[in-house]
N, C-alpha and C. Protein backbone atom coordinates (compact mmCIF):
# COMPACT_ATOMS: atom_id res chain seq x y z
N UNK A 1 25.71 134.77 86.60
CA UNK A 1 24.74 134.74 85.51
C UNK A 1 24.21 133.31 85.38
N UNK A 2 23.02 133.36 84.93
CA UNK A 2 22.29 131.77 85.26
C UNK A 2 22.33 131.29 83.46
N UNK A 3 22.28 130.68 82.91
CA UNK A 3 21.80 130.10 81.93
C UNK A 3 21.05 130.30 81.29
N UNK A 4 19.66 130.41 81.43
CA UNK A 4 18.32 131.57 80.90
C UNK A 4 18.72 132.79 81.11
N UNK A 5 19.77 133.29 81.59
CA UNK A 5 19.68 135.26 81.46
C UNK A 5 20.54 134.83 80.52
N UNK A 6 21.98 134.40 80.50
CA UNK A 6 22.94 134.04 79.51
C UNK A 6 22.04 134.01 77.72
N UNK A 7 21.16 133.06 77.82
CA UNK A 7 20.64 132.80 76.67
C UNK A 7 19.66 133.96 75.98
N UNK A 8 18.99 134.83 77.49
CA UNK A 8 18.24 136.17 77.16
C UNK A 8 19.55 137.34 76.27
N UNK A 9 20.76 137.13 76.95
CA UNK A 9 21.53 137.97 76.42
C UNK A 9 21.87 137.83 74.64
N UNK A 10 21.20 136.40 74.19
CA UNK A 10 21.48 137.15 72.95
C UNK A 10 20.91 137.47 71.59
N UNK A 11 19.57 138.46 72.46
CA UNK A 11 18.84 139.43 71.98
C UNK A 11 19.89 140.60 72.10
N UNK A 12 21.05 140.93 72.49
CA UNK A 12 21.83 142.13 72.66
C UNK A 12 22.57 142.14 71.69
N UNK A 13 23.57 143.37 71.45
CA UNK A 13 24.13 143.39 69.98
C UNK A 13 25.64 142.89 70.72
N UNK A 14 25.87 143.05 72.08
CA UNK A 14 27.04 142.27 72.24
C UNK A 14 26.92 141.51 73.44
N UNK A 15 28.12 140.94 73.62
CA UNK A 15 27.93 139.75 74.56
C UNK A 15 28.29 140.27 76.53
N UNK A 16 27.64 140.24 76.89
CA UNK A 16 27.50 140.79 78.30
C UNK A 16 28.97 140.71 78.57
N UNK A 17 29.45 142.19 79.70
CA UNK A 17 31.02 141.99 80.01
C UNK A 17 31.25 140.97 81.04
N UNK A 18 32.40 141.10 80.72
CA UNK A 18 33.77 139.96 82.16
C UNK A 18 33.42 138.54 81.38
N UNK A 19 32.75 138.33 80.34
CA UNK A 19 32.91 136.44 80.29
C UNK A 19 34.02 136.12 79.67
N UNK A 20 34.19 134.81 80.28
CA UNK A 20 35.49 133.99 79.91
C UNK A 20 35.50 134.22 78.37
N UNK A 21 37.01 134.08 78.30
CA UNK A 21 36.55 133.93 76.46
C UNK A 21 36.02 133.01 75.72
N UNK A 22 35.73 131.54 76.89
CA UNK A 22 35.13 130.37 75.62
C UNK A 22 34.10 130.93 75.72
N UNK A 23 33.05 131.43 77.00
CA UNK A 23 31.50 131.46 77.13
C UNK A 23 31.23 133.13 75.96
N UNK A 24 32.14 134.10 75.76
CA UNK A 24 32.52 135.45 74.79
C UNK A 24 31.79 134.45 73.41
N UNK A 25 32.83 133.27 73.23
CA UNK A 25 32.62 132.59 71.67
C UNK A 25 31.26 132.21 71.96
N UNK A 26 30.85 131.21 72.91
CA UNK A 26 29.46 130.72 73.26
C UNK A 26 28.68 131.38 72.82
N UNK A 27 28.59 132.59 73.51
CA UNK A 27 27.82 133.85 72.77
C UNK A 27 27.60 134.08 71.44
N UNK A 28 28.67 134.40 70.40
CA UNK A 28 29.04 134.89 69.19
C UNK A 28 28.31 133.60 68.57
N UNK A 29 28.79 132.17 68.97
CA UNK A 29 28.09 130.91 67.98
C UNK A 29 26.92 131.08 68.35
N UNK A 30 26.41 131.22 69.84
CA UNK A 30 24.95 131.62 69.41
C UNK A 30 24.69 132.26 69.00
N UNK A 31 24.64 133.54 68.16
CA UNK A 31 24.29 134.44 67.59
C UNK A 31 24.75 133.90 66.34
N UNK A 32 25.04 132.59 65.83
CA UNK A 32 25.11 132.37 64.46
C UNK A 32 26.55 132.99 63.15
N UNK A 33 27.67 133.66 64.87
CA UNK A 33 28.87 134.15 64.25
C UNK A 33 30.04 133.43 64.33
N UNK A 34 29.87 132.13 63.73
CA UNK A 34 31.29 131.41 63.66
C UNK A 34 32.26 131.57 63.74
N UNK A 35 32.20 133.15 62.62
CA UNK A 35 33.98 133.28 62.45
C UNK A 35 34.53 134.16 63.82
N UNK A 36 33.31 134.97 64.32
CA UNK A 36 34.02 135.65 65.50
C UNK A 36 34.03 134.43 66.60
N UNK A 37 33.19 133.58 67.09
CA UNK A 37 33.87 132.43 67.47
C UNK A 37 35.23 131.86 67.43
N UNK A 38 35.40 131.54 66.57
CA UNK A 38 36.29 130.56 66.40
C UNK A 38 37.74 131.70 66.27
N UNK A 39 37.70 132.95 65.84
CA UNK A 39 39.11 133.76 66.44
C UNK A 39 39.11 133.53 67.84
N UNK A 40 38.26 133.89 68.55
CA UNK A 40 38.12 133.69 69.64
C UNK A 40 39.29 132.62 70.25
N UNK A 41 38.55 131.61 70.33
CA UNK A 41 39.29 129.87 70.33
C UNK A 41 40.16 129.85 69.77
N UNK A 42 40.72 130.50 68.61
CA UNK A 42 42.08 130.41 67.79
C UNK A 42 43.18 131.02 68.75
N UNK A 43 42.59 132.23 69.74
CA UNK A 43 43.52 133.12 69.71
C UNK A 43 43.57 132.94 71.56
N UNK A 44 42.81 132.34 72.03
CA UNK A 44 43.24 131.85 73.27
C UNK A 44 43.52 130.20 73.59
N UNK A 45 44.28 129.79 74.90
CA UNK A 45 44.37 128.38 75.06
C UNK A 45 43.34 128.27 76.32
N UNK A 46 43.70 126.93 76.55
CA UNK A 46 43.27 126.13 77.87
C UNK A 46 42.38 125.59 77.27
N UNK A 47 41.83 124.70 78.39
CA UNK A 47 40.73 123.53 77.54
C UNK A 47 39.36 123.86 77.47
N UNK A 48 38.91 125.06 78.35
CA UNK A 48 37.33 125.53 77.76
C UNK A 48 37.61 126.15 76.63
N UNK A 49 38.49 126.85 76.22
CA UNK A 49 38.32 127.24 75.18
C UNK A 49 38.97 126.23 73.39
N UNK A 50 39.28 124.95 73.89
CA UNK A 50 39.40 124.04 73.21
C UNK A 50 38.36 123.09 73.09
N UNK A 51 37.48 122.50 74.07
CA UNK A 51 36.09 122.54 74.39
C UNK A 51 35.02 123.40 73.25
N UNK A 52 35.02 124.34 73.67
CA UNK A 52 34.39 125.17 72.53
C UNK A 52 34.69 125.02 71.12
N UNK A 53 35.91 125.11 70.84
CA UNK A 53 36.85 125.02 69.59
C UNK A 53 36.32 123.58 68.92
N UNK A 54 36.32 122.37 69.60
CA UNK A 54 35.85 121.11 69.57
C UNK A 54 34.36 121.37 68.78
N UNK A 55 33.22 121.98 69.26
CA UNK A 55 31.93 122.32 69.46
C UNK A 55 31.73 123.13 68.20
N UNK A 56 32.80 124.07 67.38
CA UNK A 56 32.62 124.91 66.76
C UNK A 56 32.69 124.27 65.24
N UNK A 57 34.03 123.30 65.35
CA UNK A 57 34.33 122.09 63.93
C UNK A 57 32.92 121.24 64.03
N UNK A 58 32.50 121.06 64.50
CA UNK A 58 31.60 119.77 64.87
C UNK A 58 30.32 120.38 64.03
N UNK A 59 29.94 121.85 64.91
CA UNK A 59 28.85 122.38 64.02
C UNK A 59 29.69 122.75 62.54
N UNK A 60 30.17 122.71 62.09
CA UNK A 60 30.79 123.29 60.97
C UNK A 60 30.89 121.93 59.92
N UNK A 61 30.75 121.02 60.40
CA UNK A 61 31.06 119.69 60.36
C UNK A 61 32.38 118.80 59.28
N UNK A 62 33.18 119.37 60.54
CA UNK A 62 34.47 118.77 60.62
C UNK A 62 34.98 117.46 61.30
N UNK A 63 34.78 116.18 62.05
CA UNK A 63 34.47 116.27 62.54
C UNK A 63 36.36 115.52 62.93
N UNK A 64 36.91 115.76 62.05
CA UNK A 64 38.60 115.05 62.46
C UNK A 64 39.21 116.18 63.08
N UNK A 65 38.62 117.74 62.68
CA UNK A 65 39.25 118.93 63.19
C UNK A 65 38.22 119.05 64.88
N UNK A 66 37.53 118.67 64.80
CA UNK A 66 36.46 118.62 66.32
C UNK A 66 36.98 117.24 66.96
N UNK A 67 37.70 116.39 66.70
CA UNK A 67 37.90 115.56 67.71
C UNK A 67 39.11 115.51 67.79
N UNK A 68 40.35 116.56 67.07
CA UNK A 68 41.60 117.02 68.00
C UNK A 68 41.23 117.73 68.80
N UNK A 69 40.48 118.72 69.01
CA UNK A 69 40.09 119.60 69.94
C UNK A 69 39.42 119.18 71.35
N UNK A 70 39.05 118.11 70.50
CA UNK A 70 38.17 117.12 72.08
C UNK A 70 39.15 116.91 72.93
N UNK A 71 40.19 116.63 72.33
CA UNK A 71 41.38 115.85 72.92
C UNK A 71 41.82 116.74 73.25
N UNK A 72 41.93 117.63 73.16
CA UNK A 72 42.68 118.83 73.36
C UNK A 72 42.22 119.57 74.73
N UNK A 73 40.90 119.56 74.96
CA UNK A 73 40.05 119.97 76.08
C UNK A 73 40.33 118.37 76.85
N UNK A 74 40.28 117.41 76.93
CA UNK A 74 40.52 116.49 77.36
C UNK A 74 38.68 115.77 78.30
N UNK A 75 38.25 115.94 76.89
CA UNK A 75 36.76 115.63 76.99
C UNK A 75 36.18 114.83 76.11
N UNK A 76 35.25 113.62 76.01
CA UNK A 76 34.74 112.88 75.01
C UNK A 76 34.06 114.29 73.96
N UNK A 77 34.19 113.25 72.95
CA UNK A 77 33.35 113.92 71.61
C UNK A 77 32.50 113.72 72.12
N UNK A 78 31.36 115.17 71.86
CA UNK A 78 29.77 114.78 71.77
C UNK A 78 29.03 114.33 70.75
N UNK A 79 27.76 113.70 71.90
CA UNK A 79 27.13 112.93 70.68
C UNK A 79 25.65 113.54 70.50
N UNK A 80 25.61 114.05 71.36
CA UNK A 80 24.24 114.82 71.57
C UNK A 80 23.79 115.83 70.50
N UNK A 81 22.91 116.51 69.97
CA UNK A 81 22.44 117.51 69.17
C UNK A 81 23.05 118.57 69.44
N UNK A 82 23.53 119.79 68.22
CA UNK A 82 24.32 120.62 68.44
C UNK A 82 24.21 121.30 69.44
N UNK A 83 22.52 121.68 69.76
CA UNK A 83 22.14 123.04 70.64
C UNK A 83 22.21 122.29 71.66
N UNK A 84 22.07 121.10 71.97
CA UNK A 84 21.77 120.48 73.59
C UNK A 84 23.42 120.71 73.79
N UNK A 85 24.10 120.36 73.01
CA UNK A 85 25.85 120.34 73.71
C UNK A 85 26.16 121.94 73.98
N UNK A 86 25.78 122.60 73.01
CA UNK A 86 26.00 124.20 73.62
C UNK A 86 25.00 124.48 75.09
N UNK A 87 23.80 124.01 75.09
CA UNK A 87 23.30 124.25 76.21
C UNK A 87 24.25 123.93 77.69
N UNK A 88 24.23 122.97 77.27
CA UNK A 88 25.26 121.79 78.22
C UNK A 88 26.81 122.94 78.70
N UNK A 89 27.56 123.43 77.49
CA UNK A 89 28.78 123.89 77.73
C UNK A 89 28.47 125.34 78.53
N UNK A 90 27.55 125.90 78.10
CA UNK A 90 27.11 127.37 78.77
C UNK A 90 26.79 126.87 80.00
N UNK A 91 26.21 126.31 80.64
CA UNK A 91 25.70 125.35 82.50
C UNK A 91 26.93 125.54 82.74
N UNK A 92 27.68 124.51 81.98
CA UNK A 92 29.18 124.10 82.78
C UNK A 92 30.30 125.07 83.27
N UNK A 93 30.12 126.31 81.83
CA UNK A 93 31.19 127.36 81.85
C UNK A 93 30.51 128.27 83.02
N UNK A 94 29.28 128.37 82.65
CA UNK A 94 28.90 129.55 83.63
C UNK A 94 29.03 129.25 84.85
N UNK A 95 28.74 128.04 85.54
CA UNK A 95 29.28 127.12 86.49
C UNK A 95 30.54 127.22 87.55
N UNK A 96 31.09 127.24 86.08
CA UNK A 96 32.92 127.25 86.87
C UNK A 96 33.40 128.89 87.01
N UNK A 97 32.70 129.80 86.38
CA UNK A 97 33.00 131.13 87.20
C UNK A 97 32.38 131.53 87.91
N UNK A 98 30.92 130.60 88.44
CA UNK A 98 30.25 131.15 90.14
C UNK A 98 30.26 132.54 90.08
């Protein structure tokens, strides 16, 4: 999946199957659903989905609860505008499952 279909997908009422669960949350925050986000990230590990988790306090604006999570993904805090860093994390995630 490329990035522009990713982002076409969310005109849909759910989030296209097989995605990882951070790019699942990716989805849901784009669609403006935090809280199903962030179960998401609550309820799985590893660092994309701490990455995300990071991304989710930040928009929420937390930003001491978004920069354990940074650390946690083992990635600088962003500094960039919310949507450019989600743009950015959807490239990367979609990326790493080729």
């Amino acid at each position: 999946m490329t990035p522009s279909a990713f982002k076409r997908s969310l005109l849909d009422k759910k989030p296209p199957d097989a995605l990882s669960p951070a790019l699942t949350a990716l989805w849901w925050a784009g669609n403006d659903d935090w809280d199903k986000a962030h179960k998401i990230v609550m309820d799985e590990g590893g660092a994309d989905c701490a990455w995300v988790h990071a991304h989710l306090h930040r928009a929420e604006g937390d930003p001491d609860n978004a920069g354990y999570w940074y650390r946690q993904s083992k990635r600088k805090a962003a500094t960039v505008a919310l949507k450019a860093e989600w743009s950015e994390m959807v490239a990367v995630l979609l990326e790493k499952t080729g």
